[in-house]
PDB file of N, CA and C in Angstrom:
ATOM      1  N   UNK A   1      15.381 133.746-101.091  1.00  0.00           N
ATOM      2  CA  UNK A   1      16.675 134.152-101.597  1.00  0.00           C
ATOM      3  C   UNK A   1      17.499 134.629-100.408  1.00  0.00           C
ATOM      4  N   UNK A   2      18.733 134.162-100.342  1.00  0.00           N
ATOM      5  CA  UNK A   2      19.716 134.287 -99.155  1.00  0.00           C
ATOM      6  C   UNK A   2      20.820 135.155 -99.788  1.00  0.00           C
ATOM      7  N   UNK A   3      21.226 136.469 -99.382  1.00  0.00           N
ATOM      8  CA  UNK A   3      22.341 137.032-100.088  1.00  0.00           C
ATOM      9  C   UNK A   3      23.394 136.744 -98.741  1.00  0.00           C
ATOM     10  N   UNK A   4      24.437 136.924 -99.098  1.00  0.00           N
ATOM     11  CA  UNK A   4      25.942 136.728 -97.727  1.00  0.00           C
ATOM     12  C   UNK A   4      26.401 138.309 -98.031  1.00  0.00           C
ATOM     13  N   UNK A   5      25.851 138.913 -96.985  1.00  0.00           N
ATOM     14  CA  UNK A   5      27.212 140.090 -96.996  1.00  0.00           C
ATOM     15  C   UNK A   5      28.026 140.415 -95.826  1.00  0.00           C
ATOM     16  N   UNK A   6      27.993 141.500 -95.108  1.00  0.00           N
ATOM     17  CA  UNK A   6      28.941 141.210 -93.720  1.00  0.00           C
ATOM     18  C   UNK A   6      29.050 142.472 -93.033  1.00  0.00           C
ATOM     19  N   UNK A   7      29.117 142.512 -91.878  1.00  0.00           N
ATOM     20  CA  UNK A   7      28.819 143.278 -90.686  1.00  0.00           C
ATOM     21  C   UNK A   7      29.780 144.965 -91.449  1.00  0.00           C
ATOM     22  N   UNK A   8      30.885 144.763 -92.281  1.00  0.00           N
ATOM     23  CA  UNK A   8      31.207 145.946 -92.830  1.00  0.00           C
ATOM     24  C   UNK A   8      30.086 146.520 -94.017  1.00  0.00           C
ATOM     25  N   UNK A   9      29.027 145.896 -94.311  1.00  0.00           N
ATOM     26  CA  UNK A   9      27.890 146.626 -95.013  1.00  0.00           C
ATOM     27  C   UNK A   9      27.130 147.930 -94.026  1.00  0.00           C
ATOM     28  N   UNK A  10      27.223 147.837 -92.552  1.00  0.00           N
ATOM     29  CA  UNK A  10      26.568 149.109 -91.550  1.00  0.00           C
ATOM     30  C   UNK A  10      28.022 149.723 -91.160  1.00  0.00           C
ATOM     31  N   UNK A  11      29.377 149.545 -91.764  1.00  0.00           N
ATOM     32  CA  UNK A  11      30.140 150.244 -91.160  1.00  0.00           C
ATOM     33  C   UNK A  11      31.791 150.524 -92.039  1.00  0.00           C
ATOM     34  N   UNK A  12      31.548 150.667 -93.016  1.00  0.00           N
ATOM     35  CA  UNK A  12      32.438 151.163 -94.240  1.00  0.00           C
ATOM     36  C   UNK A  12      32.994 152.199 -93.895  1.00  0.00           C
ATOM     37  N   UNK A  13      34.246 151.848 -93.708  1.00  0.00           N
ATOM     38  CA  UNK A  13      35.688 153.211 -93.147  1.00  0.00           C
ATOM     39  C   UNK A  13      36.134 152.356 -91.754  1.00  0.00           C
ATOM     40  N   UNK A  14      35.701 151.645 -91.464  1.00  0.00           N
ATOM     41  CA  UNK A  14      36.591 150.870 -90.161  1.00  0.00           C
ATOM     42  C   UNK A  14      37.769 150.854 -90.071  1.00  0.00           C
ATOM     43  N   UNK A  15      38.625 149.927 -91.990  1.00  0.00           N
ATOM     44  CA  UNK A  15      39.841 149.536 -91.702  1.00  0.00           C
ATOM     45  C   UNK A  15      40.049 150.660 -93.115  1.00  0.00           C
ATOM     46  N   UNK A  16      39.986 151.533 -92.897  1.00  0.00           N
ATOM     47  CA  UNK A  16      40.732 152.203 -93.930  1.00  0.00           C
ATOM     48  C   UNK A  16      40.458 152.488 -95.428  1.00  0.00           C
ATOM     49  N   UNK A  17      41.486 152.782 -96.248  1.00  0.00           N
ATOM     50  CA  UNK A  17      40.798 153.011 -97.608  1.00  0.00           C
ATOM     51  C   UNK A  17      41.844 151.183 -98.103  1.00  0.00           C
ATOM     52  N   UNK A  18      42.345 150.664 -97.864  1.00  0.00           N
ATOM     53  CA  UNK A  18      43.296 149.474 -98.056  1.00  0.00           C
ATOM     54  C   UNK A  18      42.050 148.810 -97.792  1.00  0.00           C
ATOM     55  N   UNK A  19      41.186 148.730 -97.367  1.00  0.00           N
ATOM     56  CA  UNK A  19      39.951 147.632 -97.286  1.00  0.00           C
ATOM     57  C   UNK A  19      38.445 148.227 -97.516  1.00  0.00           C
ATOM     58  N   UNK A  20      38.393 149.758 -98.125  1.00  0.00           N
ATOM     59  CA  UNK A  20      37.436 150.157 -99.117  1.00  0.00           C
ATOM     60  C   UNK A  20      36.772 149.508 -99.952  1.00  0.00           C
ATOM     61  N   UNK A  21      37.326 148.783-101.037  1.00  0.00           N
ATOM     62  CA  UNK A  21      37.241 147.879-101.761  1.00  0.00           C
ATOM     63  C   UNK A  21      35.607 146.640-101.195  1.00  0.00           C
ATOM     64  N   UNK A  22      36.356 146.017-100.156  1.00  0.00           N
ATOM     65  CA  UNK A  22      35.896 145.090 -99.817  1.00  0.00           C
ATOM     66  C   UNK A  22      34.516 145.491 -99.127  1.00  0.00           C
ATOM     67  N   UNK A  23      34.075 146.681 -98.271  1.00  0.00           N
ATOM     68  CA  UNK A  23      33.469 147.116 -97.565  1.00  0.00           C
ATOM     69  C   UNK A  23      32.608 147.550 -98.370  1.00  0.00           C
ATOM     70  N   UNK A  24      32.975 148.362 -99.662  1.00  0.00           N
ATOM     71  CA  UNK A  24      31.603 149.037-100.658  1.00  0.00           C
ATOM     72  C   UNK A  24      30.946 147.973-101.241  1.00  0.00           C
ATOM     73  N   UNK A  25      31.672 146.201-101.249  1.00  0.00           N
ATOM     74  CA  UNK A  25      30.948 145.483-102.055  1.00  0.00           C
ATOM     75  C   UNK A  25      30.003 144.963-101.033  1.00  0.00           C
ATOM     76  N   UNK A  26      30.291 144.947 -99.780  1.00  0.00           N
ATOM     77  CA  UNK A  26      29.282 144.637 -98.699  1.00  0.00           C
ATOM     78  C   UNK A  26      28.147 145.190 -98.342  1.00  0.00           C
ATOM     79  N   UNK A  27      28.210 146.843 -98.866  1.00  0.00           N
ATOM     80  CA  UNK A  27      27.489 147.922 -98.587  1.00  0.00           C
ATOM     81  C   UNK A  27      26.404 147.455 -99.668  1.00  0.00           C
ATOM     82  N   UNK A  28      27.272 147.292-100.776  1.00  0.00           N
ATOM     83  CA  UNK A  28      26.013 147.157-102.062  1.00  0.00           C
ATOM     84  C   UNK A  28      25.098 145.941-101.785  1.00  0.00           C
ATOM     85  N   UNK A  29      25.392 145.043-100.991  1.00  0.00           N
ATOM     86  CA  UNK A  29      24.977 143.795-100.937  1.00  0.00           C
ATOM     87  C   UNK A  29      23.475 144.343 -99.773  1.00  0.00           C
ATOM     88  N   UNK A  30      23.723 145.438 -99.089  1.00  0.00           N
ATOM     89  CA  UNK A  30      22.575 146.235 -98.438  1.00  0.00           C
ATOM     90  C   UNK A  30      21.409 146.819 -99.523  1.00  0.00           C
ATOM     91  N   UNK A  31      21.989 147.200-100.282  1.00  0.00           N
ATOM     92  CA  UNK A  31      21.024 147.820-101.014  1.00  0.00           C
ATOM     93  C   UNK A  31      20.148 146.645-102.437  1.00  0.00           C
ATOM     94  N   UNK A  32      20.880 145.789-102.308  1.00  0.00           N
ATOM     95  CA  UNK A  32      20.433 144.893-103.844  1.00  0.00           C
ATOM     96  C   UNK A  32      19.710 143.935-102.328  1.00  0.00           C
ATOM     97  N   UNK A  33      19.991 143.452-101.537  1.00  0.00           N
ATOM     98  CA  UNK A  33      18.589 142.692-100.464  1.00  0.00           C
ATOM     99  C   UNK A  33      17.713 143.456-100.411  1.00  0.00           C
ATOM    100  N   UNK A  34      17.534 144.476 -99.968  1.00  0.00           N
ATOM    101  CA  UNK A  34      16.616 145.492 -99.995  1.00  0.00           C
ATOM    102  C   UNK A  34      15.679 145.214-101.121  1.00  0.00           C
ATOM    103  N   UNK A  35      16.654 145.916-102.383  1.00  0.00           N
ATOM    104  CA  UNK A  35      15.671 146.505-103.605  1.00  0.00           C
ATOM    105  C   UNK A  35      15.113 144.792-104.014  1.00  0.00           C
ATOM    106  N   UNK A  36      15.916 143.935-104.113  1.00  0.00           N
ATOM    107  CA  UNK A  36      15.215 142.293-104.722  1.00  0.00           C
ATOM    108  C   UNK A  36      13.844 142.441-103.055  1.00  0.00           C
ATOM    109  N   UNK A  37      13.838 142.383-101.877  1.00  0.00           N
ATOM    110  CA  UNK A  37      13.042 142.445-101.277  1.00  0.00           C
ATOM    111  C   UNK A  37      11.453 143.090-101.649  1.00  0.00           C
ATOM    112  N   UNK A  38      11.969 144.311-102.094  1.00  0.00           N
ATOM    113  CA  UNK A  38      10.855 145.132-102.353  1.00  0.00           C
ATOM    114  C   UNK A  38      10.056 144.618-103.358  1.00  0.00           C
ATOM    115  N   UNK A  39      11.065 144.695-104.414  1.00  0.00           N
ATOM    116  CA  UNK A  39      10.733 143.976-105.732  1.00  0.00           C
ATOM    117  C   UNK A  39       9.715 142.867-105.846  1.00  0.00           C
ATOM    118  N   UNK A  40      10.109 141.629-104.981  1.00  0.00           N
ATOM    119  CA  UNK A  40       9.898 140.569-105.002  1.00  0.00           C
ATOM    120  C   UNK A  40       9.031 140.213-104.185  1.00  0.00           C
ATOM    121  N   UNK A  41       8.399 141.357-103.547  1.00  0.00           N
ATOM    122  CA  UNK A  41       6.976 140.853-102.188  1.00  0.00           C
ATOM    123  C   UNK A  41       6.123 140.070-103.245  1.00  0.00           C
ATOM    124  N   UNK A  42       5.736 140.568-103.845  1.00  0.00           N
ATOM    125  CA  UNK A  42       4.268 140.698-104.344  1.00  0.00           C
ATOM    126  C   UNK A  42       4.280 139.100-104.924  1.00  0.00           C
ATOM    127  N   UNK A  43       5.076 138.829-105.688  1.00  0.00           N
ATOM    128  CA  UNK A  43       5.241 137.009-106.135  1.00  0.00           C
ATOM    129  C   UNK A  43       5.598 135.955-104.720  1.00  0.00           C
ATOM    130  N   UNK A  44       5.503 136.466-103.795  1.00  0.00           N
ATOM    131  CA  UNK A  44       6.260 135.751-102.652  1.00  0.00           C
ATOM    132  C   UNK A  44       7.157 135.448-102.525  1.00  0.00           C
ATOM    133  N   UNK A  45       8.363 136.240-103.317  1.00  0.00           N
ATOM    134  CA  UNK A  45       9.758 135.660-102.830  1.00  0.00           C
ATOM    135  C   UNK A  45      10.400 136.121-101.940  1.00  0.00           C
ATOM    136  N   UNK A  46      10.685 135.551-100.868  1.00  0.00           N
ATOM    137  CA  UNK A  46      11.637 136.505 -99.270  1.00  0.00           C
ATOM    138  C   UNK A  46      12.933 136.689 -99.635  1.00  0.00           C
ATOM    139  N   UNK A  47      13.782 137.586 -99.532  1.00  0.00           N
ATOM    140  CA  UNK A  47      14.745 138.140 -99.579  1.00  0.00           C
ATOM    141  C   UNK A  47      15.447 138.470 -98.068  1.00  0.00           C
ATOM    142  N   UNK A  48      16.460 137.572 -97.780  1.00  0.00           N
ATOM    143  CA  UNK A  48      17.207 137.854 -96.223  1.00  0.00           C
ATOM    144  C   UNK A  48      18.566 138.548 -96.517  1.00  0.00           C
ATOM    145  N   UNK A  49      19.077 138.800 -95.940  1.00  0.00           N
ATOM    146  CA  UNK A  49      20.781 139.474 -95.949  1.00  0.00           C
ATOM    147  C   UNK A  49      21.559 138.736 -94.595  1.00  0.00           C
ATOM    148  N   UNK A  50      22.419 138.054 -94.668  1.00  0.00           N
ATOM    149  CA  UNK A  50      23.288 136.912 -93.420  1.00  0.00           C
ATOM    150  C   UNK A  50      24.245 138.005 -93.271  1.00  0.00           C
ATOM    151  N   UNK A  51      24.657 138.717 -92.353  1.00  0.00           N
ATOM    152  CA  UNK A  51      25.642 139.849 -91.844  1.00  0.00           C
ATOM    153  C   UNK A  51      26.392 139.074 -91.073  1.00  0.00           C
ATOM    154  N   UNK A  52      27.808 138.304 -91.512  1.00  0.00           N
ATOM    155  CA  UNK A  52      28.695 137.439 -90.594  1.00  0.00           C
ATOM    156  C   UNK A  52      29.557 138.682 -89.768  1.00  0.00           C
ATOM    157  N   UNK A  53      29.664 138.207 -88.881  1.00  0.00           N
ATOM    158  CA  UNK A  53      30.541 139.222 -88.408  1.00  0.00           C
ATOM    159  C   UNK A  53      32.219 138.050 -88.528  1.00  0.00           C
ATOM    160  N   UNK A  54      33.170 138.225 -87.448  1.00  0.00           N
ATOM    161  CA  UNK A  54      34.438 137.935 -87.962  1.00  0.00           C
ATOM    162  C   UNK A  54      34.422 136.309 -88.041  1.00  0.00           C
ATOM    163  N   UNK A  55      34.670 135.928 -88.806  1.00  0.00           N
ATOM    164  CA  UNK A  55      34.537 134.825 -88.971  1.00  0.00           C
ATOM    165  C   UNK A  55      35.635 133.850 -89.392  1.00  0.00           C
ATOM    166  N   UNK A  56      35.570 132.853 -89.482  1.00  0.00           N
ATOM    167  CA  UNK A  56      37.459 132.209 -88.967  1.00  0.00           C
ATOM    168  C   UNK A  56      37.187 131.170 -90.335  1.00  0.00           C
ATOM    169  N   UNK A  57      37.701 132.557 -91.228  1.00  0.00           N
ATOM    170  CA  UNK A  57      38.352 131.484 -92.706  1.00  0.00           C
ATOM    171  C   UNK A  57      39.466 131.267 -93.429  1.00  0.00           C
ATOM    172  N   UNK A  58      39.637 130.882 -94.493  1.00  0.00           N
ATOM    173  CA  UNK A  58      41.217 130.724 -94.892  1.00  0.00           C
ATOM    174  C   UNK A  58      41.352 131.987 -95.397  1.00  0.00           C
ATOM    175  N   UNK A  59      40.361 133.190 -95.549  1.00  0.00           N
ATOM    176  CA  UNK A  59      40.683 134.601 -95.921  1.00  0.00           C
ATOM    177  C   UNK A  59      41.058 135.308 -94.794  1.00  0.00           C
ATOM    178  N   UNK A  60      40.325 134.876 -93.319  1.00  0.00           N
ATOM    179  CA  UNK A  60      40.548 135.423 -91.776  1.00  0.00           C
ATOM    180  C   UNK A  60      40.817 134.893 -91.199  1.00  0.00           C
ATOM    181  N   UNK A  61      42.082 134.299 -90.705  1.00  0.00           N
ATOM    182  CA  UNK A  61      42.862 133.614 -90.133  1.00  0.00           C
ATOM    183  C   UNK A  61      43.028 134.038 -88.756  1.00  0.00           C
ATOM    184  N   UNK A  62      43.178 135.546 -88.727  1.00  0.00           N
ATOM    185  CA  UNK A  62      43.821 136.307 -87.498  1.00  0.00           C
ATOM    186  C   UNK A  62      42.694 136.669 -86.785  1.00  0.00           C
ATOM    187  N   UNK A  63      42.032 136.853 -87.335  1.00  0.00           N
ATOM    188  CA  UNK A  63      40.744 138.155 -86.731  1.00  0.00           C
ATOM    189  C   UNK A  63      39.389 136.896 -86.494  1.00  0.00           C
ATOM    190  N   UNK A  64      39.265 135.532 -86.410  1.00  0.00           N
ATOM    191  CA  UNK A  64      38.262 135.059 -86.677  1.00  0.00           C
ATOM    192  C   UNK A  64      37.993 134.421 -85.405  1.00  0.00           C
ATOM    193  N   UNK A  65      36.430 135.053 -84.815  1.00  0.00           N
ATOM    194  CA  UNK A  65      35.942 134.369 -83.755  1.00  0.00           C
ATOM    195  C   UNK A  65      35.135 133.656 -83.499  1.00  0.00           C
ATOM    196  N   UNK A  66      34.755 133.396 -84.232  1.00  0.00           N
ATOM    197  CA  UNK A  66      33.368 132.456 -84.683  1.00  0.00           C
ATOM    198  C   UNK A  66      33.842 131.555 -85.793  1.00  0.00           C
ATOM    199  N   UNK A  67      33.247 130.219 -85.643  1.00  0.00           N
ATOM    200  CA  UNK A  67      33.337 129.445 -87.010  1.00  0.00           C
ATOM    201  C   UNK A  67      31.832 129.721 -88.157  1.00  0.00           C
ATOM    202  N   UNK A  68      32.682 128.875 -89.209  1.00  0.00           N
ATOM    203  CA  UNK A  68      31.688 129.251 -90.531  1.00  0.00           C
ATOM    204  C   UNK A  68      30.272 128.525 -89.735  1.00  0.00           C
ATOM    205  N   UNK A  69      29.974 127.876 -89.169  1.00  0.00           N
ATOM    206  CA  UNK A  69      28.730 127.288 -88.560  1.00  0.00           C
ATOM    207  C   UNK A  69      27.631 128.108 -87.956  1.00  0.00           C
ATOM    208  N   UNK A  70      28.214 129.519 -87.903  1.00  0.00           N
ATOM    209  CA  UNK A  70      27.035 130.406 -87.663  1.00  0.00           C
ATOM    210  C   UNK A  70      26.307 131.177 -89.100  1.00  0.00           C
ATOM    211  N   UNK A  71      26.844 130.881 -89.869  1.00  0.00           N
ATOM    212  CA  UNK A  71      26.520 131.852 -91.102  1.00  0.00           C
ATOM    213  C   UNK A  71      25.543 130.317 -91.685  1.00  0.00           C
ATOM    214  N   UNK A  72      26.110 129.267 -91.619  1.00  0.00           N
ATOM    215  CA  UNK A  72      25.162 128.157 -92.115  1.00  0.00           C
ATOM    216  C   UNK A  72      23.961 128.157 -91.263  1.00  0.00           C
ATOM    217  N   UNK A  73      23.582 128.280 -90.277  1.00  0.00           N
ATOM    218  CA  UNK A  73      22.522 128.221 -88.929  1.00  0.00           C
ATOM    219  C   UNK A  73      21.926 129.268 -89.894  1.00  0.00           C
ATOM    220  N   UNK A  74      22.326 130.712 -89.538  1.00  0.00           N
ATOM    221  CA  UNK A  74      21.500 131.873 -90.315  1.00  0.00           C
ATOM    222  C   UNK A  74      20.592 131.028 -91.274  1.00  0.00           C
ATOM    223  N   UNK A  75      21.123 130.771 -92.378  1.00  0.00           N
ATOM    224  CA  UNK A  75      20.974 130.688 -94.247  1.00  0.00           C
ATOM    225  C   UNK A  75      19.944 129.701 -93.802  1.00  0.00           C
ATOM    226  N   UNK A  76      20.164 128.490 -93.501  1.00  0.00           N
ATOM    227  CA  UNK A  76      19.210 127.546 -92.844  1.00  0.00           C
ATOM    228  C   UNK A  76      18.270 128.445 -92.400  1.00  0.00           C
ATOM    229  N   UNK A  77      17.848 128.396 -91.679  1.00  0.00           N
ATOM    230  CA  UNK A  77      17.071 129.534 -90.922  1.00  0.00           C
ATOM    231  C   UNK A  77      16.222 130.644 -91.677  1.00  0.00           C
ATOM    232  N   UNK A  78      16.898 131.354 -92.602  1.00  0.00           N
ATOM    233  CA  UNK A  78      16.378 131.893 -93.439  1.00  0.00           C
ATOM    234  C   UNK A  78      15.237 131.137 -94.624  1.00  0.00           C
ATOM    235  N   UNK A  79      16.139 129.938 -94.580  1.00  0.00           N
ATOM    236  CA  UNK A  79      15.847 128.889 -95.803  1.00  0.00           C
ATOM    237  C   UNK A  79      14.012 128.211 -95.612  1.00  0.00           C
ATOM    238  N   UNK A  80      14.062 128.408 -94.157  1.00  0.00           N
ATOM    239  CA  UNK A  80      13.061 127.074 -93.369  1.00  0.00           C
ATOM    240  C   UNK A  80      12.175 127.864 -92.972  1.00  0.00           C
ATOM    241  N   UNK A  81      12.028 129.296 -92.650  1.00  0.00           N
ATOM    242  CA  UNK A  81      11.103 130.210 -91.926  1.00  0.00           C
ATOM    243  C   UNK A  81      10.376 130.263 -92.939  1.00  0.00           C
ATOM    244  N   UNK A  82       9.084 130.266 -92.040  1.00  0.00           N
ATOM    245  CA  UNK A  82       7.993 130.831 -93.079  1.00  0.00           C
ATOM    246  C   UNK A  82       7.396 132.353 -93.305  1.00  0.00           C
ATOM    247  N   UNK A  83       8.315 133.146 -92.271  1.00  0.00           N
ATOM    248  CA  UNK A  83       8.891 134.624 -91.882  1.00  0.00           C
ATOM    249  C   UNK A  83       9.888 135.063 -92.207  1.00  0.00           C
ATOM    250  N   UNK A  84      11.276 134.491 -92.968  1.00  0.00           N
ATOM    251  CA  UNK A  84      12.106 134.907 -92.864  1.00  0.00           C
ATOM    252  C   UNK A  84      12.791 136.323 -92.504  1.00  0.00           C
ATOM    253  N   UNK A  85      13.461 136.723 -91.711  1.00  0.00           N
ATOM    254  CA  UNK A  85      13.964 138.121 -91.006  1.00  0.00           C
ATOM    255  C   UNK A  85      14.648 138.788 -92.237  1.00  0.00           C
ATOM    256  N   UNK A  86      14.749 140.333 -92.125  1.00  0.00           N
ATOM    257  CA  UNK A  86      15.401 140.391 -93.500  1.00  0.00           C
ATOM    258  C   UNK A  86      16.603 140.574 -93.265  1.00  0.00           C
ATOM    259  N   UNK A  87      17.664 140.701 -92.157  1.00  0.00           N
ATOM    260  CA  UNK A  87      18.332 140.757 -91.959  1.00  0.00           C
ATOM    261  C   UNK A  87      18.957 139.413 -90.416  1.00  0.00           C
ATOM    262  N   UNK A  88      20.141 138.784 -90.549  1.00  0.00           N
ATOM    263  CA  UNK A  88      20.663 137.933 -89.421  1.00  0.00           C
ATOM    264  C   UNK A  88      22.284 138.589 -89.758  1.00  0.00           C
ATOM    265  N   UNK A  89      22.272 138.890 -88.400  1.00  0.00           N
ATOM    266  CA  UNK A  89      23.552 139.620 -87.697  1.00  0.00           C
ATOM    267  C   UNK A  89      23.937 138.295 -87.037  1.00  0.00           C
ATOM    268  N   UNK A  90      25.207 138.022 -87.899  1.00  0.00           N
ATOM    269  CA  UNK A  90      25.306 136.387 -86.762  1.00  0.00           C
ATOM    270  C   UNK A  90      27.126 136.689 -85.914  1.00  0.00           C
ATOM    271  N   UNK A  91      27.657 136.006 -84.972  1.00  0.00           N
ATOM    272  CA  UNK A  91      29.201 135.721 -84.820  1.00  0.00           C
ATOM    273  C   UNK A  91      29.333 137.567 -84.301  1.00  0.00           C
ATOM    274  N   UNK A  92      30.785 137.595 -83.722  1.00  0.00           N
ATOM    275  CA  UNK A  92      31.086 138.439 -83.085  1.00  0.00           C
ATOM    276  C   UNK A  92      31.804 139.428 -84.056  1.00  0.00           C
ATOM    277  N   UNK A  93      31.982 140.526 -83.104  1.00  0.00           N
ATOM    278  CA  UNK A  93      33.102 141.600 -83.744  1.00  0.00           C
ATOM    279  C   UNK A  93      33.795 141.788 -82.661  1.00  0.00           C
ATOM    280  N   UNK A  94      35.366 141.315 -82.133  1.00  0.00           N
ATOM    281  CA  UNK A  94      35.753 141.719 -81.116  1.00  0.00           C
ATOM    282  C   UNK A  94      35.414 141.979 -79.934  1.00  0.00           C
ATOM    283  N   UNK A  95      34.193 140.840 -79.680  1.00  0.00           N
ATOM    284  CA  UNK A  95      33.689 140.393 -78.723  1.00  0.00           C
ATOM    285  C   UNK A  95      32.231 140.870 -78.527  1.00  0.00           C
ATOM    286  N   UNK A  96      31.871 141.811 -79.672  1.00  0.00           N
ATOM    287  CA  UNK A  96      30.406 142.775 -79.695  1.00  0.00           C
ATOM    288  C   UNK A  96      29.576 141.458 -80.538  1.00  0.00           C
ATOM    289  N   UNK A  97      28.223 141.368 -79.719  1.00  0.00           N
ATOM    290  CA  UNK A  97      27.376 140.714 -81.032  1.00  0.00           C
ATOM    291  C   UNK A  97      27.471 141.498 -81.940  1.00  0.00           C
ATOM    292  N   UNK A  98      27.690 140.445 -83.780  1.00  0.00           N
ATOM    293  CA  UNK A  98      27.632 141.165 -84.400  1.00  0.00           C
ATOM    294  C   UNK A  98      26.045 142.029 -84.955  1.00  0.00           C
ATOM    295  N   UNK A  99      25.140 141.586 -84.453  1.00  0.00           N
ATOM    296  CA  UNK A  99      23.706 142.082 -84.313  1.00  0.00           C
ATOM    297  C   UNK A  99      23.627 143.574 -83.684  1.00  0.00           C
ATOM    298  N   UNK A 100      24.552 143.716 -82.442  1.00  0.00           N
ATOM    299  CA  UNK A 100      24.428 145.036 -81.620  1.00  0.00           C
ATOM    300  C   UNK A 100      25.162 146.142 -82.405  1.00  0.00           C
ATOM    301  N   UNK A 101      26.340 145.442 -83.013  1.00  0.00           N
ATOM    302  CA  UNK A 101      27.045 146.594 -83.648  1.00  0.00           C
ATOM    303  C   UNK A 101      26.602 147.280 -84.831  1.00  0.00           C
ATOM    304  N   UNK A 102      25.937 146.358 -85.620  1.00  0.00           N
ATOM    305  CA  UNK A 102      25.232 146.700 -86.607  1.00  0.00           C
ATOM    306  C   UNK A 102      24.089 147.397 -86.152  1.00  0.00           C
ATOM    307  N   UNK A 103      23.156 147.650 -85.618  1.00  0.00           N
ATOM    308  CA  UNK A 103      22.353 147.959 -84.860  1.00  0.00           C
ATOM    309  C   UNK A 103      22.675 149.663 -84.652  1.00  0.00           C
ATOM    310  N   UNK A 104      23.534 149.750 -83.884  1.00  0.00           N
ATOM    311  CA  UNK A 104      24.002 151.063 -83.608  1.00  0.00           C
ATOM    312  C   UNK A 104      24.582 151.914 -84.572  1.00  0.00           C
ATOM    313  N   UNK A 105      25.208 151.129 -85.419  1.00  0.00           N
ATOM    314  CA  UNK A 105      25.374 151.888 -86.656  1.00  0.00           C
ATOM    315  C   UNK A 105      24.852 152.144 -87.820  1.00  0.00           C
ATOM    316  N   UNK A 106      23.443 151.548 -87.858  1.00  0.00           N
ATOM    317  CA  UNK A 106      21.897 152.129 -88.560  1.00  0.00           C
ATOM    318  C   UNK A 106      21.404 153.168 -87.980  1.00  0.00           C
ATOM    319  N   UNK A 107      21.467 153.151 -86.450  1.00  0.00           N
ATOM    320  CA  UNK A 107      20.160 154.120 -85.450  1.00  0.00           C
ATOM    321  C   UNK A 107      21.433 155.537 -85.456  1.00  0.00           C
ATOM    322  N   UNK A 108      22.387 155.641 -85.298  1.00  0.00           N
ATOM    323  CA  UNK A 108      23.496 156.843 -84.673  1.00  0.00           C
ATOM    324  C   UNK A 108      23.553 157.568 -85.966  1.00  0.00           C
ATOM    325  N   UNK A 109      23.693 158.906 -85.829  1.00  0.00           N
ATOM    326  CA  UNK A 109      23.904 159.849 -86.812  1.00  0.00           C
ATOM    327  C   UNK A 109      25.318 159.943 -87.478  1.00  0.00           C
ATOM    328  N   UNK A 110      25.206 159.940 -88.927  1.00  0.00           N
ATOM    329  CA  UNK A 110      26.470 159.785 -89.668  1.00  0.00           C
ATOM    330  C   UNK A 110      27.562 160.481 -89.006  1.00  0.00           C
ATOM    331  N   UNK A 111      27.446 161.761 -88.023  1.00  0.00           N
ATOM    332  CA  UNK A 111      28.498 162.547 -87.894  1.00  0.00           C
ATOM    333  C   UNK A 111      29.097 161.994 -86.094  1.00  0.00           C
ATOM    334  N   UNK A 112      28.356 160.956 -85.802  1.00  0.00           N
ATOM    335  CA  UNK A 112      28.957 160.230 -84.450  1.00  0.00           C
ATOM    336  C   UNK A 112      29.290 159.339 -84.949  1.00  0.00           C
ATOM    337  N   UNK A 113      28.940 157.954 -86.126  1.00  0.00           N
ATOM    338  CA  UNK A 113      29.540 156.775 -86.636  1.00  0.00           C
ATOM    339  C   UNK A 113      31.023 157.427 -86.990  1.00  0.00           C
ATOM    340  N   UNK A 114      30.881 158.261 -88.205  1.00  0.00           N
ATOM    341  CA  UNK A 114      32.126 159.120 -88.244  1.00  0.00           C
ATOM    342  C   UNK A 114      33.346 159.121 -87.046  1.00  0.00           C
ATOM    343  N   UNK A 115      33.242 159.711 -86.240  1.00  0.00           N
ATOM    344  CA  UNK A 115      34.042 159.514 -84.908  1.00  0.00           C
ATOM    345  C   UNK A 115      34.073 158.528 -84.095  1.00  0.00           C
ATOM    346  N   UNK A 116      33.668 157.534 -84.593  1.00  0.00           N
ATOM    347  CA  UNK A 116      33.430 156.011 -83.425  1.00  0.00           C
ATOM    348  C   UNK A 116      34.369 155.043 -84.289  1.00  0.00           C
ATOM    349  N   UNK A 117      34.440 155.525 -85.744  1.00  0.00           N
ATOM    350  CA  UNK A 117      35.690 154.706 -86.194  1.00  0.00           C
ATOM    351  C   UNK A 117      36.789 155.663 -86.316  1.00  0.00           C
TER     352      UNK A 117
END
């Protein structure tokens, strides 16, 4: 099982409360990979989460640095492993892998993420 959510699931409050919305449904998309993960060891079903970072669609026009061809590589990837990762951080954020940024904003304490956006 392949869920799509996106690099604002490790970092909700970036762009404001005008893109709240969009960011809590990404967040949730953290916690339902997870819980179907847990859930679902025991029958063998793998559970991945594809974290696109900015990605160049007809929704992100401005902000998009990467094409949709990295989020297909992921899913593939996910699809074909006989390991699948539970998480792929794919495409950039303003030039950051989106892997590193996410990264740092799991390991850093809520009250430094806080001040870094």
């Amino acid at each position: 099982l392949v869920i799509i959510g996106s690099y604002f699931g490790s970092m909700s409050g970036a762009m404001g409360l005008s893109h709240i919305y969009y960011e809590s449904t990404k967040f949730a998309c953290e916690g339902l990979a997870d819980g179907l993960r847990r859930s679902l060891r025991r029958e063998g079903v793998s559970v991945s989460l594809v974290k696109p970072g900015n990605i160049s669609t007809g929704m992100n026009t401005k902000a998009g640095e990467d094409g949709p061809g990295v989020v297909c590589e992921a899913v593939e990837a996910a699809i074909i492993s006989l390991r699948p990762q539970t998480r792929y951080c794919v495409g950039r954020v303003r030039g950051t892998p989106t892997w590193l940024l996410c990264r740092v904003f799991e390991l850093l304490p809520a009250w430094l993420t806080d001040r870094l956006l």
